[in-house]
Protein backbone atom coordinates (compact mmCIF):
# COMPACT_ATOMS: atom_id res chain seq x y z
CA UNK A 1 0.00 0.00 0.00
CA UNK A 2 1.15 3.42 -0.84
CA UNK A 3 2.18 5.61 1.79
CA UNK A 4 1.53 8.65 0.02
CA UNK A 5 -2.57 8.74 1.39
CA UNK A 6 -1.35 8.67 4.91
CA UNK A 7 1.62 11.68 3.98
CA UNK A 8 -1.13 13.45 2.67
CA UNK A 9 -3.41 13.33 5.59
CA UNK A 10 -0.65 14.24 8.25
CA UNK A 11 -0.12 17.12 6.34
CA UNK A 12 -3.73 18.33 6.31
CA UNK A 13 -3.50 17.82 10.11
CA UNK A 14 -0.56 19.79 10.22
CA UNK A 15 -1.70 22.55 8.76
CA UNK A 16 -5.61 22.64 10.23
CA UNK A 17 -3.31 23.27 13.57
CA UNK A 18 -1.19 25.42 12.17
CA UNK A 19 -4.06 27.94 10.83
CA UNK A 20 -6.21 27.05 14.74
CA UNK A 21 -2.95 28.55 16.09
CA UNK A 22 -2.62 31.47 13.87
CA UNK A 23 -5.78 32.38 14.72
CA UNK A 24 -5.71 32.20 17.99
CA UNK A 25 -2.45 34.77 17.91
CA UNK A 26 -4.19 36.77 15.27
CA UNK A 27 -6.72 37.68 18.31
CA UNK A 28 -4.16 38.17 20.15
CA UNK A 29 -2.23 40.94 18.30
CA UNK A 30 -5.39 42.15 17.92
CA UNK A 31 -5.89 42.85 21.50
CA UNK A 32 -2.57 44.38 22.02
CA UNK A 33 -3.24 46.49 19.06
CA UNK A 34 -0.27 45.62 17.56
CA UNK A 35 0.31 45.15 13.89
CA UNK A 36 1.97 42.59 12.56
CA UNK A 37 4.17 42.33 9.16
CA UNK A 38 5.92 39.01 7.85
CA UNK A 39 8.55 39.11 4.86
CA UNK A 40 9.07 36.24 2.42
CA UNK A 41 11.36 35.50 0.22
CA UNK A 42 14.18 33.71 -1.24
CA UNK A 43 17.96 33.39 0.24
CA UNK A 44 19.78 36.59 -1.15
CA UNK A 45 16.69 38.76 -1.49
CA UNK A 46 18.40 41.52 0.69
CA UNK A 47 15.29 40.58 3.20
CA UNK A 48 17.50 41.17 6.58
CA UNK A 49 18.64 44.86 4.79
CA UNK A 50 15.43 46.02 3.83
CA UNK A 51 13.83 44.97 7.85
CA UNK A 52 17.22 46.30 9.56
CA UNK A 53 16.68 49.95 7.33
CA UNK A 54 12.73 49.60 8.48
CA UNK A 55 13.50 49.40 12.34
CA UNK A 56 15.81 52.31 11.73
CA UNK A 57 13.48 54.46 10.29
CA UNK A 58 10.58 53.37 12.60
CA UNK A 59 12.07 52.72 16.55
CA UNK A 60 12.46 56.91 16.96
CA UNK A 61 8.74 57.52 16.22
CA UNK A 62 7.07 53.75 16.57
CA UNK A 63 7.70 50.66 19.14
CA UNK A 64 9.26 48.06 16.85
CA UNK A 65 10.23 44.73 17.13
CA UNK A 66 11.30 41.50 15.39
CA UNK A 67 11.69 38.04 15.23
CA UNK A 68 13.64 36.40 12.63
CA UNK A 69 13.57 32.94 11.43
CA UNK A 70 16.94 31.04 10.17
CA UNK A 71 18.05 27.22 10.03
CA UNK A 72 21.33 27.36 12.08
CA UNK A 73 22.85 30.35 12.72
CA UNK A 74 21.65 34.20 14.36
CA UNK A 75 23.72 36.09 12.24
CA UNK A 76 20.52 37.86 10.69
CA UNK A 77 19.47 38.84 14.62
CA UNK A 78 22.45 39.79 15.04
CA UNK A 79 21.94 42.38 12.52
CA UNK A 80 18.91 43.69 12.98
CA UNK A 81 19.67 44.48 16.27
CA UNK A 82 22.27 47.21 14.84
CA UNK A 83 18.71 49.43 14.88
CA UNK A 84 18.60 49.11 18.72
CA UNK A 85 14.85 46.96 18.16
CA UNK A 86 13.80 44.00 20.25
CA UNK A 87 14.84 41.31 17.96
CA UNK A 88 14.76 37.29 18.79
CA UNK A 89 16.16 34.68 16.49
CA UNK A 90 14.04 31.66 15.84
CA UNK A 91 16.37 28.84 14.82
CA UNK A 92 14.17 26.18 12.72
CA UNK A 93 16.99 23.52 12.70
CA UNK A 94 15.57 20.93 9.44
CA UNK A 95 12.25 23.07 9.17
CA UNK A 96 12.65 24.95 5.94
CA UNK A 97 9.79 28.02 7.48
CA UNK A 98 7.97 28.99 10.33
CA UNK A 99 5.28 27.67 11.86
CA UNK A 100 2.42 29.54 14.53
CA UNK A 101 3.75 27.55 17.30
CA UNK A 102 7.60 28.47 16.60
CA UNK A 103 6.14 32.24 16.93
CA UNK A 104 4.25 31.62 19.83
CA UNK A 105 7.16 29.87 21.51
CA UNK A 106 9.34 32.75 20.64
CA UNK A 107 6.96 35.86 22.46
CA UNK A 108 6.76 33.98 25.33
CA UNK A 109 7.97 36.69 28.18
CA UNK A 110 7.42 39.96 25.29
CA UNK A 111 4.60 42.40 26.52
CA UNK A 112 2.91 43.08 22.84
CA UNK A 113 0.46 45.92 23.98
CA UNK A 114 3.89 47.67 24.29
CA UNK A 115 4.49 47.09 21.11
CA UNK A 116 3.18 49.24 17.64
CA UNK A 117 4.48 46.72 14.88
CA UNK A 118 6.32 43.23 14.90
CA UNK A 119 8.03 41.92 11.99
CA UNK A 120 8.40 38.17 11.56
CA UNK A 121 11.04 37.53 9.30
CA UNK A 122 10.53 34.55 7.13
CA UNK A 123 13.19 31.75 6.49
CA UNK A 124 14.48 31.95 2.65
CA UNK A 125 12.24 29.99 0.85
CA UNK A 126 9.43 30.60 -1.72
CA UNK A 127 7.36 27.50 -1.72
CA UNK A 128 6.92 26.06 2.34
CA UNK A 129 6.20 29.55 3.72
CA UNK A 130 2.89 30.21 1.36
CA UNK A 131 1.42 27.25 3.27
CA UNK A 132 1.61 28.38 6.79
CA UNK A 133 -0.04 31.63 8.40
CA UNK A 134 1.88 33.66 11.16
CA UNK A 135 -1.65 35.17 12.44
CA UNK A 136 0.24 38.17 10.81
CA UNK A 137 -1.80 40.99 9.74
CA UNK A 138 0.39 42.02 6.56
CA UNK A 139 2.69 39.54 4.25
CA UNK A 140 4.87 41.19 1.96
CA UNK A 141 7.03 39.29 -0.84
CA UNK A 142 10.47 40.24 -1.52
CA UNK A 143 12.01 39.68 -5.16
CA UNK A 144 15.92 41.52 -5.94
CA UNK A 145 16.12 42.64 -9.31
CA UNK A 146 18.76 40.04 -9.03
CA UNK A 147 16.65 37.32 -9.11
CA UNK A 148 15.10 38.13 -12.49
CA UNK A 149 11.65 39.24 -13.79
CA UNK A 150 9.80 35.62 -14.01
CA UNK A 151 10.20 35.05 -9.75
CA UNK A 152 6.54 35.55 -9.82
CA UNK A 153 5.28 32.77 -12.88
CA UNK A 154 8.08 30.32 -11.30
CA UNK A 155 6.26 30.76 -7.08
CA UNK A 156 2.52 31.77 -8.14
CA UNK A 157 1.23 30.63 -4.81
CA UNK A 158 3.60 32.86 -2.55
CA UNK A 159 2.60 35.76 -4.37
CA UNK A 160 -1.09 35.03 -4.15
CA UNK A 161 -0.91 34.31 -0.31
CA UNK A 162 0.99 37.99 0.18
CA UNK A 163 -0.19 41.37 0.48
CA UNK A 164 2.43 43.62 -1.14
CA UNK A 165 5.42 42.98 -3.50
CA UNK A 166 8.60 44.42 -2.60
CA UNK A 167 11.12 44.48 -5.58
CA UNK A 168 14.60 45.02 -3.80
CA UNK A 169 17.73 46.33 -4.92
CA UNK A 170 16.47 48.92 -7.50
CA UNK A 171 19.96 50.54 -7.28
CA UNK A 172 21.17 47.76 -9.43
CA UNK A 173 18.24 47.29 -11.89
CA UNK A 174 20.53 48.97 -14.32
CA UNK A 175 23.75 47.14 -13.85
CA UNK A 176 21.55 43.46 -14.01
CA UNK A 177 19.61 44.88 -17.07
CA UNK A 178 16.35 43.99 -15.09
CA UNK A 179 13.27 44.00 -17.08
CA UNK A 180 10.46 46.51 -15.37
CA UNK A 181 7.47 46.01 -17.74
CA UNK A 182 8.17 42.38 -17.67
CA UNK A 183 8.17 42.22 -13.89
CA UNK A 184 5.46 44.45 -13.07
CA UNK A 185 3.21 42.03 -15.33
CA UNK A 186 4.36 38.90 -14.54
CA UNK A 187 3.56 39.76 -10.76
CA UNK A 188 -0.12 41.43 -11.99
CA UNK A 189 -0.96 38.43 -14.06
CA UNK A 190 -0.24 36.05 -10.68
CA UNK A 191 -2.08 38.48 -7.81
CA UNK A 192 -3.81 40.99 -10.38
CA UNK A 193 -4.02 44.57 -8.48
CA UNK A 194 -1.33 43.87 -6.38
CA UNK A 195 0.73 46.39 -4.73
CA UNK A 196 4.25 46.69 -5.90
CA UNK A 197 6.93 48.64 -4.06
CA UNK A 198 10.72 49.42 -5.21
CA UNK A 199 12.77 50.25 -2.88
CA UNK A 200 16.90 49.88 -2.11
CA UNK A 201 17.64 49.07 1.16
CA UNK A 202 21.48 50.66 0.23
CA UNK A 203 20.28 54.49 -1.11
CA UNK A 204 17.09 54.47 0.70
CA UNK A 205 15.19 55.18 -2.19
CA UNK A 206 11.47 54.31 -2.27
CA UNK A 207 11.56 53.68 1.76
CA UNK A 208 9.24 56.58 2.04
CA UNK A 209 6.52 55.02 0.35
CA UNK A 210 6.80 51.83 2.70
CA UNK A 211 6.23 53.50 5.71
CA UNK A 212 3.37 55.35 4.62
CA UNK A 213 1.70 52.03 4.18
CA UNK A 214 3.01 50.56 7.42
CA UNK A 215 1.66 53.85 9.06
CA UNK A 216 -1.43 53.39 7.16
CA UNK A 217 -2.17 49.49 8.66
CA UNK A 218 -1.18 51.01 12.15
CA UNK A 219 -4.00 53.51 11.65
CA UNK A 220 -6.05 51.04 10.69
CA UNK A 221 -5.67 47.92 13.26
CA UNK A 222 -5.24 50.54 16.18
């Protein structure tokens, strides 16, 4: 007998308790009034830039914190907390993204009514993260102009689980010859209507725009 059935219906399992956790801390965050923003994206997206720039710009006016998800090390806590944020690493160890209960685990302790916004960055992967939901209020999806314009046709199912696009590294769209026009639609014919921000992490460039939309979703869930 095939053991692919059984795989299949441990997985379902799996995930009902994943999304009866995520809603329970969806409540939660709620409560505290505190909005909550998860990043996706692959390994090399400049992810860890664009949140460390974001908790810069933020802490002086907002209460900002973060967790951040990785297999092994905390190198990437390690830089965000160069902005002077409350950051925590999650280590997954084999787990290739996080889970509610890995986020739950990690506030244990944190106070989140004293908190405005928490970001929950993702581990680098596009296809295990679209499957599991943080109880986060906001999901953005990262793609470098590195990565090339057809990120979006290639992981259709991360992009139609986020709330924003974030192309990254704009400062070398010229150097990599990316394709705009090409990436804009590819990402519209996924998750038509979208929103798309460009930003660079490095000149700062297009930052503006992201926080009035993070100051927006504050206004909003407050």
């Amino acid at each position: 007998m095939s053991a692919e059935p059984r795989m299949v219906e441990v997985r379902r399992k799996v995930l009902k308790q994943n999304d009866i956790l995520a809603g329970e801390l969806r409540q939660r965050f709620h409560r505290a009034g505190v909005c909550v923003v998860s990043l996706v994206s692959s390994p090399g997206s400049g992810k860890t830039a664009f949140l460390e720039k974001t908790l810069s710009l933020m802490r002086p006016t907002h209460r900002v914190a973060a967790l951040v998800g990785d297999l092994a090390t905390e190198n990437d806590a390690d830089r965000l907390r160069r902005s002077q944020a409350p950051v925590r690493q999650i280590v997954t160890g084999t787990v290739c993204h996080l889970e509610a209960e890995m986020v739950r685990k990690a506030l244990e302790g944190w106070n989140l009514e004293e908190l405005d916004f928490l970001f929950i960055e993702n581990v680098g992967n596009l296809v295990c993260p679209s499957s599991y939901d943080l109880g986060e209020e906001l999901r953005l999806v990262l793609l470098s102009v590195t990565e090339g314009e057809d990120k979006p046709l290639k992981y259709p199912t991360i992009f139609n689980t986020a709330d924003v696009a974030v192309i990254t590294k704009i400062d070398l769209a010229a150097a990599v010859e990316f394709d705009w026009t090409a990436a804009l639609a590819n990402i519209q014919a996924v998750r038509p209507g979208m929103t798309v921000l460009q930003v660079s992490a490095k000149t700062g460039e297009g930052l503006d725009r992201w926080q009035r939309l993070l100051e927006s979703r504050r206004t909003l869930s407050a």
